[in-house]
C-alpha atoms as a PDB file:
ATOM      1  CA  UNK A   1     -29.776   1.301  -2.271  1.00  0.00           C
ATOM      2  CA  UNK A   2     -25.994   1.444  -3.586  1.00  0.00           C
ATOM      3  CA  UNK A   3     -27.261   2.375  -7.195  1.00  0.00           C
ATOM      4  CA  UNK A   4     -29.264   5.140  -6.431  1.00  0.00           C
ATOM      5  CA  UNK A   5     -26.233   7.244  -4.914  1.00  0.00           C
ATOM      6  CA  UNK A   6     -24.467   6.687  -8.526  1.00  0.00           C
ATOM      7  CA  UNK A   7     -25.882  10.260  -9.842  1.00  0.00           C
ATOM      8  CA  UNK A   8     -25.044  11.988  -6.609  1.00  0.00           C
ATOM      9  CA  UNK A   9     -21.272  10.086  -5.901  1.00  0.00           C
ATOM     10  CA  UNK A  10     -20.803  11.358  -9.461  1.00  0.00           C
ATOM     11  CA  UNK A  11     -21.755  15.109  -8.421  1.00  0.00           C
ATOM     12  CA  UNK A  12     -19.635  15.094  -5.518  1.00  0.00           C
ATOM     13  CA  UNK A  13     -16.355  13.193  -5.605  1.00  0.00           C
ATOM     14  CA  UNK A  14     -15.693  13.229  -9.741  1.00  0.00           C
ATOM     15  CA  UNK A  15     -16.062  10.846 -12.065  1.00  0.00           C
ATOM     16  CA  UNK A  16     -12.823   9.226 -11.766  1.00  0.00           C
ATOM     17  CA  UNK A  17     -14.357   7.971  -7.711  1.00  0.00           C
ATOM     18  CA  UNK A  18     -18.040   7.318  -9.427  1.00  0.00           C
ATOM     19  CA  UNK A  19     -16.237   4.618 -10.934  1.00  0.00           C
ATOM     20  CA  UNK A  20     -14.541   3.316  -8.331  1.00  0.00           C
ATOM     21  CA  UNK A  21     -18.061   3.085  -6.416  1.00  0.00           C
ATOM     22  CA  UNK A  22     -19.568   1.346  -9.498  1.00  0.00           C
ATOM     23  CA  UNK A  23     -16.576  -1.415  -8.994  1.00  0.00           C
ATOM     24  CA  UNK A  24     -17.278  -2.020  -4.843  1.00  0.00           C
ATOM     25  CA  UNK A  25     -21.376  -2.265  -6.015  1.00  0.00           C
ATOM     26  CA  UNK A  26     -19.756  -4.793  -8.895  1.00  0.00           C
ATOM     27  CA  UNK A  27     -17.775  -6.636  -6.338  1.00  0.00           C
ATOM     28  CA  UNK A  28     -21.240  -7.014  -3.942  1.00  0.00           C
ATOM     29  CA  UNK A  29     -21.390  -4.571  -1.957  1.00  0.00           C
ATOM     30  CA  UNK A  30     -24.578  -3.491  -0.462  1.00  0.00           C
ATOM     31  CA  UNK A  31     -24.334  -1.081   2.651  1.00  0.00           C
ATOM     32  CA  UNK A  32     -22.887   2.393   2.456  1.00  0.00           C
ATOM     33  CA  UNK A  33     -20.265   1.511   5.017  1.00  0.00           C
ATOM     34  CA  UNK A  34     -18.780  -1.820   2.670  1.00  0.00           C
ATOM     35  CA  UNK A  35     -19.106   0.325  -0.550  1.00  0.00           C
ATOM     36  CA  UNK A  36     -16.866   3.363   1.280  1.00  0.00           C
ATOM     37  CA  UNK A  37     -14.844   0.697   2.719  1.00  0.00           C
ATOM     38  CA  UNK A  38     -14.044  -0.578  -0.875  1.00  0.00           C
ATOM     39  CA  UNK A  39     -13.736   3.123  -2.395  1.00  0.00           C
ATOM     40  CA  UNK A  40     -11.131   3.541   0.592  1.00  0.00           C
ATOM     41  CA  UNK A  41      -9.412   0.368  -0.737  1.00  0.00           C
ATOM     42  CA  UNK A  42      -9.223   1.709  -4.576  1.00  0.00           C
ATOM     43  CA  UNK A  43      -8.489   4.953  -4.002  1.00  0.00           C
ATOM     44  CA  UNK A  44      -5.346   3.915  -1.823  1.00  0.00           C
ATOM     45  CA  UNK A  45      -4.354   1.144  -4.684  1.00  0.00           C
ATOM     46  CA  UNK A  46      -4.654   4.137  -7.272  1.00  0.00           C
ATOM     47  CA  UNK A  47      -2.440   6.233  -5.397  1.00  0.00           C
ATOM     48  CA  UNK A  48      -0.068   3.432  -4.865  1.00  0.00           C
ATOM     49  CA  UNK A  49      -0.181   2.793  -8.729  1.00  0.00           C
ATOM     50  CA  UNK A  50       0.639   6.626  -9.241  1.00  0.00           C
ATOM     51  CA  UNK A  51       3.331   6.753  -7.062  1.00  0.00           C
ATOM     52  CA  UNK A  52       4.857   3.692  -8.647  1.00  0.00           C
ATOM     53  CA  UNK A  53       4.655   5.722 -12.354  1.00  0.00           C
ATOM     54  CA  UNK A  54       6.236   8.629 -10.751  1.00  0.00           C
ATOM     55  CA  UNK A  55       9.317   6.548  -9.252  1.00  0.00           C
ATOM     56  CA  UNK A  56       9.316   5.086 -12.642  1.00  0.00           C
ATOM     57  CA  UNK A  57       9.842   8.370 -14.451  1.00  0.00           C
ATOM     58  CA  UNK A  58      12.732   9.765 -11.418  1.00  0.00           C
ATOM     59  CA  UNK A  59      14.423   6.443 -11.953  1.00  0.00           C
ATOM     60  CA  UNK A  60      14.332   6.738 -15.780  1.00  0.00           C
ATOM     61  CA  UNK A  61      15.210  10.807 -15.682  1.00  0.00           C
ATOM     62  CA  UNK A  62      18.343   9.776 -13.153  1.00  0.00           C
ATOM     63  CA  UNK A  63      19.440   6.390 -15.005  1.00  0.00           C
ATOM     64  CA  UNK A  64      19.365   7.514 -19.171  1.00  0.00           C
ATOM     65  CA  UNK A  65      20.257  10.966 -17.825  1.00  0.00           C
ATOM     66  CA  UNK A  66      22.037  12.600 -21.391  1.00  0.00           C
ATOM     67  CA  UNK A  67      21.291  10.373 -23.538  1.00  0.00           C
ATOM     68  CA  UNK A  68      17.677  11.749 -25.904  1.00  0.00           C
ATOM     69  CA  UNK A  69      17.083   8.545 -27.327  1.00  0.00           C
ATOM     70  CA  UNK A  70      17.526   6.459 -24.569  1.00  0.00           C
ATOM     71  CA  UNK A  71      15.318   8.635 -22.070  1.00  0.00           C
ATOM     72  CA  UNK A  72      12.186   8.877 -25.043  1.00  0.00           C
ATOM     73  CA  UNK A  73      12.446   5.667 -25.380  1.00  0.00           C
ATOM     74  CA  UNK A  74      12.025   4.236 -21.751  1.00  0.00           C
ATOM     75  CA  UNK A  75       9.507   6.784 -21.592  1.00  0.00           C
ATOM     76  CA  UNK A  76       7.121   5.674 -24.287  1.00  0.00           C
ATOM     77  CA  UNK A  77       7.783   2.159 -22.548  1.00  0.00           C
ATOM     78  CA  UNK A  78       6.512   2.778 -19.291  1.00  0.00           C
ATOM     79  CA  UNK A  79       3.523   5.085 -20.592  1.00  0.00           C
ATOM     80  CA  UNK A  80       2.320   2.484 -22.481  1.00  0.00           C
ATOM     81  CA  UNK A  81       2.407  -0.373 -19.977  1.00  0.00           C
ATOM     82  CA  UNK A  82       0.698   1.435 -17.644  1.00  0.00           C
ATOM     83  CA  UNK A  83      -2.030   2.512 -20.777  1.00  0.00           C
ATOM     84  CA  UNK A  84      -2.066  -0.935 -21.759  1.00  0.00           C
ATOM     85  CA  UNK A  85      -3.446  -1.923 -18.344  1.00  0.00           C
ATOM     86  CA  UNK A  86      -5.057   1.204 -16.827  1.00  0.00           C
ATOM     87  CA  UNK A  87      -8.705  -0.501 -17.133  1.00  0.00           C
ATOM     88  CA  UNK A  88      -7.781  -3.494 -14.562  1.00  0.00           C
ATOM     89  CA  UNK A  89      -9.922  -4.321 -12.069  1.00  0.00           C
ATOM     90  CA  UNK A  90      -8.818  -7.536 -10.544  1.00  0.00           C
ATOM     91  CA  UNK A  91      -6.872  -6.624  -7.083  1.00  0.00           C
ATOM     92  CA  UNK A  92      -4.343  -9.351  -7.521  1.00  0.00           C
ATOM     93  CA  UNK A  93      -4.013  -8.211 -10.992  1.00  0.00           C
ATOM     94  CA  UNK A  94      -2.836  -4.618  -9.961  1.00  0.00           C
ATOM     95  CA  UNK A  95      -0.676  -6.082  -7.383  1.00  0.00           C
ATOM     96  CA  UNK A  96       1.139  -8.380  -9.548  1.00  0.00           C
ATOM     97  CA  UNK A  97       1.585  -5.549 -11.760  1.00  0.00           C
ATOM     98  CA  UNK A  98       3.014  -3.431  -9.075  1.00  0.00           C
ATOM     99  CA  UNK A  99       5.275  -5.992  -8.401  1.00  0.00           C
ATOM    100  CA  UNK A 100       6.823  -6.102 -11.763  1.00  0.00           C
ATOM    101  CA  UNK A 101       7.007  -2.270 -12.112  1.00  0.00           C
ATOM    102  CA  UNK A 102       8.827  -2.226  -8.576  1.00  0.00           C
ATOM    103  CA  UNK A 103      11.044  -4.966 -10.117  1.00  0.00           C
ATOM    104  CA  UNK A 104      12.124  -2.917 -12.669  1.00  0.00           C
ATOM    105  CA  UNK A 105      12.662   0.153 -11.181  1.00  0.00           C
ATOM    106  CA  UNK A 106      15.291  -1.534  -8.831  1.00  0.00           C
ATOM    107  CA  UNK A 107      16.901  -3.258 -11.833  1.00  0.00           C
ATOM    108  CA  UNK A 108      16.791   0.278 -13.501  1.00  0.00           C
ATOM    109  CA  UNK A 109      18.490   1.757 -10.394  1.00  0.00           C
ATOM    110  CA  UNK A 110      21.376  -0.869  -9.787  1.00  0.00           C
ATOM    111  CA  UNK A 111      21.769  -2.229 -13.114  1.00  0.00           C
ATOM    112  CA  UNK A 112      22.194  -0.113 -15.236  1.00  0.00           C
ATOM    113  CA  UNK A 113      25.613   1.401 -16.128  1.00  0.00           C
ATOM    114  CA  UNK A 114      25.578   4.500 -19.329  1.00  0.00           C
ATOM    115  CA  UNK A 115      29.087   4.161 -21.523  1.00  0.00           C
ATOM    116  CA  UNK A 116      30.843   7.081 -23.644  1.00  0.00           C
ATOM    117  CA  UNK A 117      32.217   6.187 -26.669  1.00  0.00           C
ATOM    118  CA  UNK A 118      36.184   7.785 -26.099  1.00  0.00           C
ATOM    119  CA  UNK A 119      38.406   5.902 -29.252  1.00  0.00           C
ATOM    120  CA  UNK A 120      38.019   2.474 -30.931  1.00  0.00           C
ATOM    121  CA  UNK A 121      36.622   0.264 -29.384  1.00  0.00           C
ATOM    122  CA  UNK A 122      37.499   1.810 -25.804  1.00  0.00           C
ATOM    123  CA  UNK A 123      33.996   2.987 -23.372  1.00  0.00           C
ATOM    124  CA  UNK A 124      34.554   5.116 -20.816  1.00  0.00           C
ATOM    125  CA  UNK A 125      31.794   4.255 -18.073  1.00  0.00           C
ATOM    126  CA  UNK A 126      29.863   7.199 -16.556  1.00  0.00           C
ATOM    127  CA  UNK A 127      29.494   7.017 -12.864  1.00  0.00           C
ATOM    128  CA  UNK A 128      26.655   9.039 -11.481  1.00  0.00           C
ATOM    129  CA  UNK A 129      26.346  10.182  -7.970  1.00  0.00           C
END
């Protein structure tokens, strides 16, 4: 019985897996094997979904680099759309998601040109390496 390993998943892999076990019983589930198979599954999205916030934060650090307000701000952005949506479930969801984040990161990356003010009406761009 998938349930009855809840307290005992919990014990041994942390809460953070004990929930990702609760979502393969959710999805129906009902042999060890299927519900690993599906922890496997998670646990390889999450760490997909992690790396993705990490690129987002090099590509933000790299992009806004000297510029305070610029860099706060793109960093309250992308910690709250990833808060906003951290309790999805839905597969297709979190791929779709993905998608968009990767989007943005390239558009960050090639996109995005920084300016300094040098006289009237004059902007010097800033080329970085």
């Amino acid at each position: 019985m998938v349930i009855g390993c809840g307290a005992l998943v919990m014990r041994l892999l942390g809460i953070g897996q004990f929930r990702l076990c609760l979502v393969a019983e959710r999805r129906g589930s009902s042999t060890a094997p299927e519900v690993a198979a599906a922890v496997r599954s998670a646990m390889s999205q999450a760490v997909k979904v992690l790396q993705l916030f990490k690129t987002l934060h090099r590509t933000r650090q790299q992009v806004f680099k000297n510029d305070a307000r610029a860099l706060e701000a793109a960093r309250i952005k992308i910690n709250e759309e990833f808060k906003n949506n951290k309790s999805e479930t839905s597969p297709k969801k979190i791929e779709e998601l993905m998608k968009i984040g990767s989007d943005v990161e390239l558009l960050l990356r090639t996109s995005v040109v920084q300016g300094i003010h040098t006289g009237h009406n004059i902007l010097r761009p800033v080329l970085s390496v």
